[in-house]
Every structure is written in C-alpha cells, then in structure tokens.
Protein backbone atom coordinates (compact mmCIF):
# COMPACT_ATOMS: atom_id res chain seq x y z
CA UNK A 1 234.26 -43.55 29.49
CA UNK A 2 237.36 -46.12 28.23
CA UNK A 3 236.91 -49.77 27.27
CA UNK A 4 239.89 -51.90 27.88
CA UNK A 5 240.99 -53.60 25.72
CA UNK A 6 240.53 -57.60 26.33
CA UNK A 7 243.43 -59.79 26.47
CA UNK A 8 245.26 -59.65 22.96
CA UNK A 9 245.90 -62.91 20.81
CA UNK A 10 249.47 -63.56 20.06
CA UNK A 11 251.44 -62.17 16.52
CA UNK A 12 249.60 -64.82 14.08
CA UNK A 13 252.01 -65.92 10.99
CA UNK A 14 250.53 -65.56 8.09
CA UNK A 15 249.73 -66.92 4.70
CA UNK A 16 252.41 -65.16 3.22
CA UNK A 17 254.77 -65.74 5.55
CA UNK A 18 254.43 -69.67 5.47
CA UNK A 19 254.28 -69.69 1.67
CA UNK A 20 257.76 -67.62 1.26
CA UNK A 21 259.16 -69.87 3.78
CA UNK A 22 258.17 -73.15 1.97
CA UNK A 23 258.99 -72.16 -1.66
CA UNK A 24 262.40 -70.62 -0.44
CA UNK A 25 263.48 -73.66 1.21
CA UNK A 26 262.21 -76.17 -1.67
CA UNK A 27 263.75 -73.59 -4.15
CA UNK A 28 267.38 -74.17 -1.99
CA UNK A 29 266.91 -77.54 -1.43
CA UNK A 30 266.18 -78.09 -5.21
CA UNK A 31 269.63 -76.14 -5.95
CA UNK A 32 272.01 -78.24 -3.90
CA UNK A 33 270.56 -81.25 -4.58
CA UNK A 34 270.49 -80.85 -8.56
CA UNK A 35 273.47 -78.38 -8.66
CA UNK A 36 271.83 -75.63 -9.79
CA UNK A 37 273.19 -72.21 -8.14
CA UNK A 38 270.53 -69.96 -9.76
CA UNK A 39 267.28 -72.13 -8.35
CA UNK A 40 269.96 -70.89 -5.05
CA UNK A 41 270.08 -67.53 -5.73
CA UNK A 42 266.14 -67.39 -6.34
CA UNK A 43 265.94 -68.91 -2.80
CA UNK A 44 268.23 -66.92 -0.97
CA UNK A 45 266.24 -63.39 -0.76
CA UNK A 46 263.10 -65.37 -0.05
CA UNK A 47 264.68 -66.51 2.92
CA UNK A 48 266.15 -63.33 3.93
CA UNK A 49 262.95 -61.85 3.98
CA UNK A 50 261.70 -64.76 6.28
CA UNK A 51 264.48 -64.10 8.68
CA UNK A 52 264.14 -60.10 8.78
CA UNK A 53 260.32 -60.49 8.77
CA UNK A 54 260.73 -62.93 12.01
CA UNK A 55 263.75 -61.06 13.67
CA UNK A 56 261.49 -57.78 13.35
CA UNK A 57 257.94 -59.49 14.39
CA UNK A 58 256.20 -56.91 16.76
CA UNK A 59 256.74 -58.23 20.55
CA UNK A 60 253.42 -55.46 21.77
CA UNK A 61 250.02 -56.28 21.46
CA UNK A 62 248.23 -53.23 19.22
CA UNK A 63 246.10 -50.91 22.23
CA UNK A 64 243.18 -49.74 21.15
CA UNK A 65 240.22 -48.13 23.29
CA UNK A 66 236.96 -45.68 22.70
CA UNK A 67 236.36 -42.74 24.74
CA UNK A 68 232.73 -41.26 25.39
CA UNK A 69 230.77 -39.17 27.62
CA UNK A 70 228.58 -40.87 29.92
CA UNK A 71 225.75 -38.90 28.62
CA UNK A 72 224.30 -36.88 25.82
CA UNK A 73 221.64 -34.85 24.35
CA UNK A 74 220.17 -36.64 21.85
CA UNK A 75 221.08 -35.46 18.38
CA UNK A 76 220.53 -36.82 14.57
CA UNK A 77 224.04 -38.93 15.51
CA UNK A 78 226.56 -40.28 18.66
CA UNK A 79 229.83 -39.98 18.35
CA UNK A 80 233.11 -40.92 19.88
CA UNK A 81 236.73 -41.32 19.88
CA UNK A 82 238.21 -44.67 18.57
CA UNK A 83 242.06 -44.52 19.57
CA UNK A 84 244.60 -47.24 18.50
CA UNK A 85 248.16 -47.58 19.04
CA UNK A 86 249.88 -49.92 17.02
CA UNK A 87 253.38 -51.45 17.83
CA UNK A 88 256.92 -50.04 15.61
CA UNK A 89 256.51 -51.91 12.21
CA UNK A 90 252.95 -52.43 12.02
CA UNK A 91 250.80 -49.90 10.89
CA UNK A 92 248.48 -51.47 8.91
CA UNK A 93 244.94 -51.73 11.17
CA UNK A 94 241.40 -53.27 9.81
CA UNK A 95 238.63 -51.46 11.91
CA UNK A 96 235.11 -52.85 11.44
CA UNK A 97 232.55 -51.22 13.07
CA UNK A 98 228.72 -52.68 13.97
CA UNK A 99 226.09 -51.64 15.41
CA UNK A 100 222.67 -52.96 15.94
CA UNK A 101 220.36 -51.81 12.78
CA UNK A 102 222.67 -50.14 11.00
CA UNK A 103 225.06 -50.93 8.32
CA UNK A 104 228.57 -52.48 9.26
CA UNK A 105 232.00 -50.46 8.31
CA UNK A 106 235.02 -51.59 7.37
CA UNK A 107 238.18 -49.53 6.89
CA UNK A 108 241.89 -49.55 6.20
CA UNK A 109 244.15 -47.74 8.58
CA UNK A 110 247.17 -46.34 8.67
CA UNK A 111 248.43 -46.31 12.42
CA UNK A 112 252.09 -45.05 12.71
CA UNK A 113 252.11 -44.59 16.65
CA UNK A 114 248.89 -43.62 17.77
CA UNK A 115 246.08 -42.42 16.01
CA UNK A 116 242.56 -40.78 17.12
CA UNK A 117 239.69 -41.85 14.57
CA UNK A 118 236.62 -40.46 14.85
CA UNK A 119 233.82 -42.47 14.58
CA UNK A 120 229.65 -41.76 14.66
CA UNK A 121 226.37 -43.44 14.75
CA UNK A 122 223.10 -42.56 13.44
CA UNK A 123 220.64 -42.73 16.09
CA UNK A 124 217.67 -40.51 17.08
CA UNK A 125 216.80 -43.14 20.00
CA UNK A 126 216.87 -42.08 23.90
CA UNK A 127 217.97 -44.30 26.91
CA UNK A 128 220.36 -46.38 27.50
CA UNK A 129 222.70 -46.70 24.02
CA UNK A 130 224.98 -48.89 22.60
CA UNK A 131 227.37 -47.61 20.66
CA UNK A 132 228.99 -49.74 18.47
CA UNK A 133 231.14 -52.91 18.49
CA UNK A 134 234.92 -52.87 17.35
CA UNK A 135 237.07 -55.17 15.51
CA UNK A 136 240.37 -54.40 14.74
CA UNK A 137 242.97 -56.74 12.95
CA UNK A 138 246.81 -55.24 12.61
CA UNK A 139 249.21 -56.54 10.35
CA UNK A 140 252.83 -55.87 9.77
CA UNK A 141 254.00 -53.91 6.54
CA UNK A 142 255.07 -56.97 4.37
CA UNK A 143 252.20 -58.80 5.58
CA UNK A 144 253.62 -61.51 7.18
CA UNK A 145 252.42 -60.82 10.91
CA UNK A 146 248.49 -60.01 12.27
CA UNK A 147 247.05 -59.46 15.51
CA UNK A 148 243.97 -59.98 16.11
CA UNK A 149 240.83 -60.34 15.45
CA UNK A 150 240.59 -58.56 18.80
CA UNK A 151 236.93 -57.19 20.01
CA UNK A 152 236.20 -54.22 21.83
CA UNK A 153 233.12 -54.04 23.81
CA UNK A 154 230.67 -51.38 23.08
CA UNK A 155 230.50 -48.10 25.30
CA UNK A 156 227.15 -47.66 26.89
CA UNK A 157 225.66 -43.69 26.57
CA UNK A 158 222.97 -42.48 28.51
CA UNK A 159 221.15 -40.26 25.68
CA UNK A 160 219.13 -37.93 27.38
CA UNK A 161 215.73 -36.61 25.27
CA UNK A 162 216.01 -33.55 23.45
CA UNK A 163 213.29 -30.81 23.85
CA UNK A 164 211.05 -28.85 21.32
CA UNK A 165 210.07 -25.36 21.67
CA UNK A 166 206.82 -24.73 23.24
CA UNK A 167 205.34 -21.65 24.35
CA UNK A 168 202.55 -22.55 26.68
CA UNK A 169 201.05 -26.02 27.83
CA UNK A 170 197.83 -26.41 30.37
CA UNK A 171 197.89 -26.34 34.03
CA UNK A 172 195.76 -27.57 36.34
CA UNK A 173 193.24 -24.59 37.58
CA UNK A 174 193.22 -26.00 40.86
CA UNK A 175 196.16 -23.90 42.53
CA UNK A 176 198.27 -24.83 45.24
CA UNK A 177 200.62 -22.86 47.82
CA UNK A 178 201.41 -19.67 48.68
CA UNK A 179 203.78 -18.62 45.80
CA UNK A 180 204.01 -18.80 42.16
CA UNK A 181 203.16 -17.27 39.20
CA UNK A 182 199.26 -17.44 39.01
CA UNK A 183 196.78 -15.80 41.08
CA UNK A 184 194.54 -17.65 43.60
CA UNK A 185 190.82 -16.56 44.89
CA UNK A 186 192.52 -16.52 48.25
CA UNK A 187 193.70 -13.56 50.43
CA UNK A 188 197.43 -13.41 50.48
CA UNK A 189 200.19 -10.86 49.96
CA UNK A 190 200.24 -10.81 45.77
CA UNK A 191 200.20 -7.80 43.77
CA UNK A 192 196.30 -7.99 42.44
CA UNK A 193 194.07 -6.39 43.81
CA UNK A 194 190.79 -7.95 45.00
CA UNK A 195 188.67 -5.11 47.60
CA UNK A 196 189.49 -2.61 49.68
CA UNK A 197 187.74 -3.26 53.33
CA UNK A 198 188.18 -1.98 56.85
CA UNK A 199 191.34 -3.31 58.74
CA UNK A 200 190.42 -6.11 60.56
CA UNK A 201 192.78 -7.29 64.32
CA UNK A 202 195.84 -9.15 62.81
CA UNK A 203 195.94 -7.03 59.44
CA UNK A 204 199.56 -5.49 59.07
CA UNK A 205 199.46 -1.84 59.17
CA UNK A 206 201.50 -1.61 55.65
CA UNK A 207 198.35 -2.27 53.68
CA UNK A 208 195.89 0.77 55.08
CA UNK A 209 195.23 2.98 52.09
CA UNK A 210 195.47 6.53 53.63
CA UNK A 211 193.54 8.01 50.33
CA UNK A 212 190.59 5.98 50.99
CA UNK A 213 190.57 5.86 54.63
CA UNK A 214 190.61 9.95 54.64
CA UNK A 215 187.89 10.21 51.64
CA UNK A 216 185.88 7.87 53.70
CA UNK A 217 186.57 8.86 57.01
CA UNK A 218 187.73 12.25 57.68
CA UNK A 219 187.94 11.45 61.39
CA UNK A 220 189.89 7.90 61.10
CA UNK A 221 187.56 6.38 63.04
CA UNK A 222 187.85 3.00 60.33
CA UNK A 223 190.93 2.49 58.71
CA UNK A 224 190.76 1.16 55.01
CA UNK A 225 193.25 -1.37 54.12
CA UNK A 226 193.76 -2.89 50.21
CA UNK A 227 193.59 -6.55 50.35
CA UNK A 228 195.06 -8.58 47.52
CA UNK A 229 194.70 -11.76 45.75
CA UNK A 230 197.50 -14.44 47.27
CA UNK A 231 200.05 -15.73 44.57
CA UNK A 232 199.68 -20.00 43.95
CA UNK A 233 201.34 -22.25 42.10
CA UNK A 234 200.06 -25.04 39.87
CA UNK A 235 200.91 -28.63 39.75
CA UNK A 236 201.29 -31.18 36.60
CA UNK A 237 202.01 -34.41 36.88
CA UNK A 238 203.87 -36.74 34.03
CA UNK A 239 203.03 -40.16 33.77
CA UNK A 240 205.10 -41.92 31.42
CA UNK A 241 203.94 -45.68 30.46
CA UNK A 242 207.15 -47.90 29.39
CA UNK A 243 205.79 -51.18 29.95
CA UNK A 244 205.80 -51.57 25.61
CA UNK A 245 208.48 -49.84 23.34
CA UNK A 246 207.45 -50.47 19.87
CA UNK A 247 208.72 -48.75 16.48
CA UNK A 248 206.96 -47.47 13.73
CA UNK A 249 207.53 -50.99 11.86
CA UNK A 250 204.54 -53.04 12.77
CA UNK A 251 206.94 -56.34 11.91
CA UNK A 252 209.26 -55.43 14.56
CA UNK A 253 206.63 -55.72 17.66
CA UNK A 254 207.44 -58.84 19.92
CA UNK A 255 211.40 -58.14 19.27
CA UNK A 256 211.62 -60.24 16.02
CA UNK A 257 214.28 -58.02 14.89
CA UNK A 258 215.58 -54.35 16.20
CA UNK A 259 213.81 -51.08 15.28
CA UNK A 260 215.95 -49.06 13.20
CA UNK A 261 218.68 -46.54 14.84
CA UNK A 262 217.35 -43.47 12.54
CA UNK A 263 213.44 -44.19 13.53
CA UNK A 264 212.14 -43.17 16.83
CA UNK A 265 209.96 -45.70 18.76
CA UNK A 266 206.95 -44.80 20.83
CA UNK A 267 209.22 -44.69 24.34
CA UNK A 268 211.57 -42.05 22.51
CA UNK A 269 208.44 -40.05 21.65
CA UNK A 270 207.52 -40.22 25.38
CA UNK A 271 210.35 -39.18 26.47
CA UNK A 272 210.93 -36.17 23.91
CA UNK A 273 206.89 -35.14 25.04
CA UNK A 274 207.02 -35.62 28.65
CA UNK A 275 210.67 -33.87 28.87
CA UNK A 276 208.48 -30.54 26.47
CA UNK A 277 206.08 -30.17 29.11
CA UNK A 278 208.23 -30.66 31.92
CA UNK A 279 210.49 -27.38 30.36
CA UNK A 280 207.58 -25.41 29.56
CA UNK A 281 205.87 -25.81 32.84
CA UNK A 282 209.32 -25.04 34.72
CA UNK A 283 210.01 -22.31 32.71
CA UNK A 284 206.70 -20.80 33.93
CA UNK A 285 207.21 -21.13 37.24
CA UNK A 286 204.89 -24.09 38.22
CA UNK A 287 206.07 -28.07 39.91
CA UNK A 288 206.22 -31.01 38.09
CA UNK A 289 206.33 -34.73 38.96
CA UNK A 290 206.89 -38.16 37.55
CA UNK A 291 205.51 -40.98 37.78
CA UNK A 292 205.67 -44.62 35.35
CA UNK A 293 202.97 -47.30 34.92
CA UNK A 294 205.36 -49.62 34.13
CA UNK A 295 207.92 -49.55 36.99
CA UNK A 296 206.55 -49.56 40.99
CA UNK A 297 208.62 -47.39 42.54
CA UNK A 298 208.88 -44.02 43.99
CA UNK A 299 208.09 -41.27 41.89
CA UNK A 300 209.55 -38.14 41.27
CA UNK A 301 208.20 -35.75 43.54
CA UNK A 302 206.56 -32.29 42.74
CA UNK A 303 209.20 -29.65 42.44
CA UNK A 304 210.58 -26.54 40.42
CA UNK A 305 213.57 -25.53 38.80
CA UNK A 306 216.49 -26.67 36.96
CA UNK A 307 217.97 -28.83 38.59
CA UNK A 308 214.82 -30.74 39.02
CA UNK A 309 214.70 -30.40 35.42
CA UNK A 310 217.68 -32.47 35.13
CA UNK A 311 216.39 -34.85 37.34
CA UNK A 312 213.35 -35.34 35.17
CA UNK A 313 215.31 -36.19 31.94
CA UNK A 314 217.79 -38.63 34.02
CA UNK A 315 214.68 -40.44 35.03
CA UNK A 316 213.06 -40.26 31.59
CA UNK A 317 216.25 -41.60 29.63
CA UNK A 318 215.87 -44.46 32.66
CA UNK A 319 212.46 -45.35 31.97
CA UNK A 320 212.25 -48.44 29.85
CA UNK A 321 210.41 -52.22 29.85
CA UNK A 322 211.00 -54.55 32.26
CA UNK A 323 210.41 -58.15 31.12
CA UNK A 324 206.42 -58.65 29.84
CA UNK A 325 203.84 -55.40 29.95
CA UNK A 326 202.33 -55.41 33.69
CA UNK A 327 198.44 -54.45 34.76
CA UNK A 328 198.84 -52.44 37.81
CA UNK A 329 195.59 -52.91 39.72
CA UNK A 330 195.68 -49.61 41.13
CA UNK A 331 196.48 -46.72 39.45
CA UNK A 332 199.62 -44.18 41.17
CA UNK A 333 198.64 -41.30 43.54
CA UNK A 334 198.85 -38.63 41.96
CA UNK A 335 198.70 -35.17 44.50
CA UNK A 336 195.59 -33.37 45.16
CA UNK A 337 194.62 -30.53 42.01
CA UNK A 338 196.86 -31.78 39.72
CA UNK A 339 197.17 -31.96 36.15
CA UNK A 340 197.93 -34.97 34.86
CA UNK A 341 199.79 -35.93 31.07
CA UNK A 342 199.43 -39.41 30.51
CA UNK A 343 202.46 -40.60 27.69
CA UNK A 344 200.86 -44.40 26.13
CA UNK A 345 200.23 -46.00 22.83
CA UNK A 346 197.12 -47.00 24.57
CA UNK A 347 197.64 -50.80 22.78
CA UNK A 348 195.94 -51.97 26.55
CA UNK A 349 193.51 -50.94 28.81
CA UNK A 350 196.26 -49.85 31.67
CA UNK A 351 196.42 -46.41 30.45
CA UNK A 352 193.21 -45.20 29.20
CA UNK A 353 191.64 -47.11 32.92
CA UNK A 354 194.42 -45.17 35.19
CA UNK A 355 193.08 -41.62 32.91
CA UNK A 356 189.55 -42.45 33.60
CA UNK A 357 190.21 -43.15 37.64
CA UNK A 358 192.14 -40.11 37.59
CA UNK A 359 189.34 -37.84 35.94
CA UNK A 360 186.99 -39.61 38.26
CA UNK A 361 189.08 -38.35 40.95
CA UNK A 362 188.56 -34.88 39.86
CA UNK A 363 192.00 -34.36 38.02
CA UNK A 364 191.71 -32.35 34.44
CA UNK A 365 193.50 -35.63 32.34
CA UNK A 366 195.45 -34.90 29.07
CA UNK A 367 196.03 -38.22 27.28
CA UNK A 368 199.14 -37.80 25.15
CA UNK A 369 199.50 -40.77 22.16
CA UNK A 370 203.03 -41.53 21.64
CA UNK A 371 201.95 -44.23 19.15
CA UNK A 372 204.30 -43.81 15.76
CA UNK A 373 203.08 -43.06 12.57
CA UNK A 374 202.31 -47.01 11.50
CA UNK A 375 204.19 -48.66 8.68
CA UNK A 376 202.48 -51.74 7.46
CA UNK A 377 205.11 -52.81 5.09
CA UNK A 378 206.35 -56.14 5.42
CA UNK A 379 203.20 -57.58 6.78
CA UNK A 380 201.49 -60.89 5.90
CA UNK A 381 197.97 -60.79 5.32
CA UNK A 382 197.28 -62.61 8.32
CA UNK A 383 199.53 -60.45 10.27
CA UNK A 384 197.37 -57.10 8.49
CA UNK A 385 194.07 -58.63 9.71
CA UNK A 386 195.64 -58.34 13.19
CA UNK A 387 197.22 -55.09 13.17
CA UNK A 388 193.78 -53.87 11.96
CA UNK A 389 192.04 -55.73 15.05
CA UNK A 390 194.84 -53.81 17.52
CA UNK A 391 193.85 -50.62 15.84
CA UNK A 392 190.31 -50.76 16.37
CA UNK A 393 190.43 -51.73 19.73
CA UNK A 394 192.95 -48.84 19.89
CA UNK A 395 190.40 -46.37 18.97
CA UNK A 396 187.57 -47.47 20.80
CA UNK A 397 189.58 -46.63 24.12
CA UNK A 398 190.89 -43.09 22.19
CA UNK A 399 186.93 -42.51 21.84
CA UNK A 400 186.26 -43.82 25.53
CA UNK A 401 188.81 -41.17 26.64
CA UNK A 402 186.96 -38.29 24.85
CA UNK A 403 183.41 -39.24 25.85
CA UNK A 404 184.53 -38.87 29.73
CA UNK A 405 185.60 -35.16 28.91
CA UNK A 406 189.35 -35.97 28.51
CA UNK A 407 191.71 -34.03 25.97
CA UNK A 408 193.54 -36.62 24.14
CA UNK A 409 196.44 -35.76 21.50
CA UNK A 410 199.13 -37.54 19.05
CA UNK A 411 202.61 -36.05 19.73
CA UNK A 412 203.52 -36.85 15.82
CA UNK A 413 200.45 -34.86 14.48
CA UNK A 414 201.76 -31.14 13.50
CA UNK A 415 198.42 -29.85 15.54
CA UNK A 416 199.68 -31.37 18.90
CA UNK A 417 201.28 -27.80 19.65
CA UNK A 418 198.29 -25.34 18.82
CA UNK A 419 195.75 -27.83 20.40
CA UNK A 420 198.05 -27.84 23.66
CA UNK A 421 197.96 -23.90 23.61
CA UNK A 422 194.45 -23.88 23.60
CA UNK A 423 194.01 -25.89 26.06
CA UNK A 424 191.65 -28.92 26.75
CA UNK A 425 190.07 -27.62 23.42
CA UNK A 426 189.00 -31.73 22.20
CA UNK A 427 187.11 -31.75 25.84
CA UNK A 428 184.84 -29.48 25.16
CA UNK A 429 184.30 -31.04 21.77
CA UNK A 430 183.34 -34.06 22.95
C-alpha cells in the first residue's frame, strides 16, 4: 500500500538566502556611494552566490511515499518502507516521524536521488493500525531553498492476532455429525468397536465377522456382523465482546488519552485468546464459529479448516467498538451442543447474563477474562475509590459465573493453559 504524496508547497527562500541578498546589496551600494572598492569586492561574491543559488533553485517538488502490506501478523514492531526522492541539488531531507503514544523522531537525511529508509513502530496492538505520520522538509545544499513542510498521511495495517501454542482446549461433549475425530454413542461406520450382533435387513455384508459367525453357528443359519461406534465432530463457539477496549492504565478508560503502543489492551487479549482456541480446536479436527456482543450482525458460521482459520482472524482483527457499549436484550444463537468461550472484561452485566442464558440453555460455558493486569498509577483518590467500586462489582459477577457451574479463567494468569487442559476443572470446584 502507497500514500501519495499531497500537493507540494512551492521552493520557500530562506533566511539565508534573504540575509546574503540584503547585506550584499547594502555592502555594494555602500561602495559606490562612498567610493570604497573593497566594501565592493566584499559584496560581489555575496551576490554571486545569490544569483547561482537562484539560477540553480530546484524546479521538482521532493516525492516521497511509504509502502506497506495490507496486513500483518502481529509482532513486538510494524515496519515499512519510507522512500523519498529528492530533486538534483537538494539532498538535504528532515524526516519526522509520529505516531500516536509513542515518542516522535526526527532525522537528518542525505537523499542524492532516491533513497529507501526503513522505518518501524513499536506496537503489540491488533486491528486496524496506524502507522505513523510523516513530515519531511528538503533543503538545498547552501541552504538557501526548502520544500516543505509537506505531510504524508499515515498507512493503515490490518494486524492480524498472533497465536500461542496450545496443546489441547475443551470441547463440547455433546457431538455432532457423522465425521470427525471423536467417537459418538451412535452406530456408524468408525473404527471402534461397540458389539458384535446378528446382521439385521439393510446391514452391508462387509461387516459379517466370519470367525464369529462360524464359532457360533456352524451351520450359518445367523450371520454375525461387528458394529462400530460412528465418528462425530464437536462444535465451539467464540464469542468475542468488543463493545469496551480498555488498557491496562486505569487513567486511560473513557479515551482521555491513548493506551500505549507497547501495552496490549483487553480487545488485543481477546483477540490473541479467541484466535488460540480457534487453532487448537482446528488443528484437532473439530468446527468453530464466531460470534460478537458488540456488533449485530451475522456471525461466522461453524466450519473447519484453514482457510476458515483465516477467516476467523480477519474477523477478529475487525472486531472493535462502535460508538457507546450496547445491552443486547437477547443474547446470540448459538447452535445446538456447543461449547461456548465467552472473551469480556466482564465491567457490565452483558457478558456474564448472555453466559448464564447460555448455560441455562444447556451449553458447557467457559468464561474467558481478557481484563489486563490493572495499573493504578496516576489515579486520584477519588478516581481509586471508583476503580475499587468497578472491581467489586467485577467480582461479584466472576463469583456469579462460578456458582452456576461455569469455568471462568484470566488469559494473563500463567495457569490459564494447564486449567484449559484440564478442562472445566474451576466447575467442579465450585
């Protein structure tokens, strides 16, 4: 992706320029008028250089452009290509470089032609990125000329959530279809065996066992025929709540000032969860769905494999507020015998009342907190008395959670992994 550069500004004099001009013609003027030749010969190079410097003033604008993917994996960093082409006789460019929460850059240039800088920004935040915003300023080698200020808008990057290793997540016990990995109480054509019983009208012949039917009748009056357990598949459903995005800095909630670009908020930990579980459940062979509290639309339907993968992490990276936090009045359907991982901070009652309709519904509910590690620093003590109001309430619909039988974990504890493995172990503690 290429921004164009705006329209350019014309070849500014400058300072210098209008200084040598002004002192070389008083310096003349002084030395005809008083008869002095050497106050002349002071003034003559001075405005020499005034005449090469405006015979030789650049007549192009300087180019300059950034080049980036549309999207990326996130990493500890974006980068991209800054490329500038300066005009013959100007080689000197100022780049200054800003981004939102971060610290501006300014650097000196040397452009002769065109030059590729490369240029990165410290971010470990998902969705829809800015990169940075350009300023360049180009000035001609004595000084005299500049361009500029001239802006470049800032490339937008699609950062797509990265994935931690995870051996094995939950699935719902209630399986589904006729293929997959698990095996269903059903009769079916999978490779378990559940009884061996006389063939019944409409059994394929392929599955009499001529052992047993001559050990248990000689005379083949019954045939025997092995009947198996059928193969399923089970479903898990992600529902991802972006109606908040809030940082780990409790005095940047209602968007006083940006979270930082090195500090994940509670929407990047969604994503990074909800795009875990959605690998390790693909990987395994089961279907996976999305769905978001804070956006009614159609969700992503159940399905399996990579590409669908893909599809999952577009939609993820897409998922973000929408004006003020809604209260749906009815929770989304979510498909019979699935497992459902709800991604909140849980700062409402949305969530936690969608989980408890859902378990009510018969669905095993894992409750995933995306909340941040909290950092109270900055805080008045008026504005401390509150946080510590928002965090009680917080827990008391945590507690709710795990007194109807749901499994509810924090993504940022270092347990999240070994309690997923387990299973709904904090269910059964409750």
């Amino acid at each position: 992706m290429t921004t164009p550069t705006p329209t350019p500004t014309r070849w500014a004099r400058d300072h210098t320029h209008t200084i040598t001009t002004l002192l070389g013609t008083a310096l003349a003027a002084a030395g005809l008028l008083l008869g002095r030749p050497h106050l002349v010969a002071l003034a003559t190079p001075l405005l020499l250089t005034v005449v090469w410097s405006t015979w030789n003033r650049p007549a192009r604008p300087t180019v300059a452009g950034t080049t980036a993917s549309d999207t990326a994996v996130r990493t500890d960093e974006l980068a991209t290509t800054l490329t500038v082409t300066a005009p013959a006789g100007a080689p000197l460019v100022h780049v200054r470089t800003a981004t939102p929460g971060a610290r501006r850059t300014d650097t000196l240039l040397a452009v002769h032609g065109t030059r590729h800088i490369p240029v990165s920004v410290p971010s470990v935040r998902t969705g829809t990125r800015e990169l940075f915003t350009t300023d360049l300023v180009t000035s001609t080698t004595d000084g005299a000329w500049h361009h500029g200020p001239q802006r470049l808008d800032p490339d937008h990057v699609l950062v797509l959530p990265r994935t931690t290793p995870l051996e094995q997540t939950p699935v719902s016990t209630r399986l589904r279809g006729l293929t997959g990995p698990h095996t269903s109480r059903r009769l079916g054509d999978g490779t378990e065996l559940r009884d061996i019983a006389p063939l019944l009208p409409g059994d394929p012949v392929r599955r009499v066992d001529w052992r047993v039917t001559a050990r248990r009748s000689p005379t083949l009056d019954t045939l025997y025929a092995r009947r198996n357990q059928a193969p399923a598949e089970a479903s898990v459903v992600l529902v991802i709540d972006s109606r908040d995005d809030v940082g780990p800095e409790i005095s940047t909630w209602g968007a006083y000032r940006d979270t930082r670009p090195d500090r994940q908020t509670s929407l990047d930990i969604a994503r990074e969860a909800a795009a875990t579980i959605a690998r390790t459940v693909l990987a395994g062979g089961d279907r996976v769905g999305l769905d978001d509290l804070g956006r009614l639309h159609t969700p992503v339907p159940l399905a399996a494999g990579t590409r669908h993968l893909h599809r999952i992490h577009h939609a993820l990276a897409l998922a973000r507020p929408h004006g003020a936090p809604r209260t749906r009045t009815r929770p989304p359907q979510v498909p019979t015998g699935a497992l459902v991982y709800v991604f909140s901070t849980f700062l409402d009652d949305t969530a936690p009342q969608a989980a408890l309709h859902w378990a009510a519904g018969g669905h095993q509910v894992i409750a995933v907190d995306t909340l941040p590690v909290e950092d109270t620093w900055g805080l008045s003590t008026r504005e401390h008395h509150a946080w510590r109001l928002t965090a009680i309430q917080r827990h008391d619909r945590l507690h709710t959670l795990r007194a109807a039988g749901l499994a509810v974990v924090r993504w940022t504890d270092p347990s999240t992994a070994q309690d997923l493995h387990a299973g709904t172990r904090e269910r059964h503690h409750a």
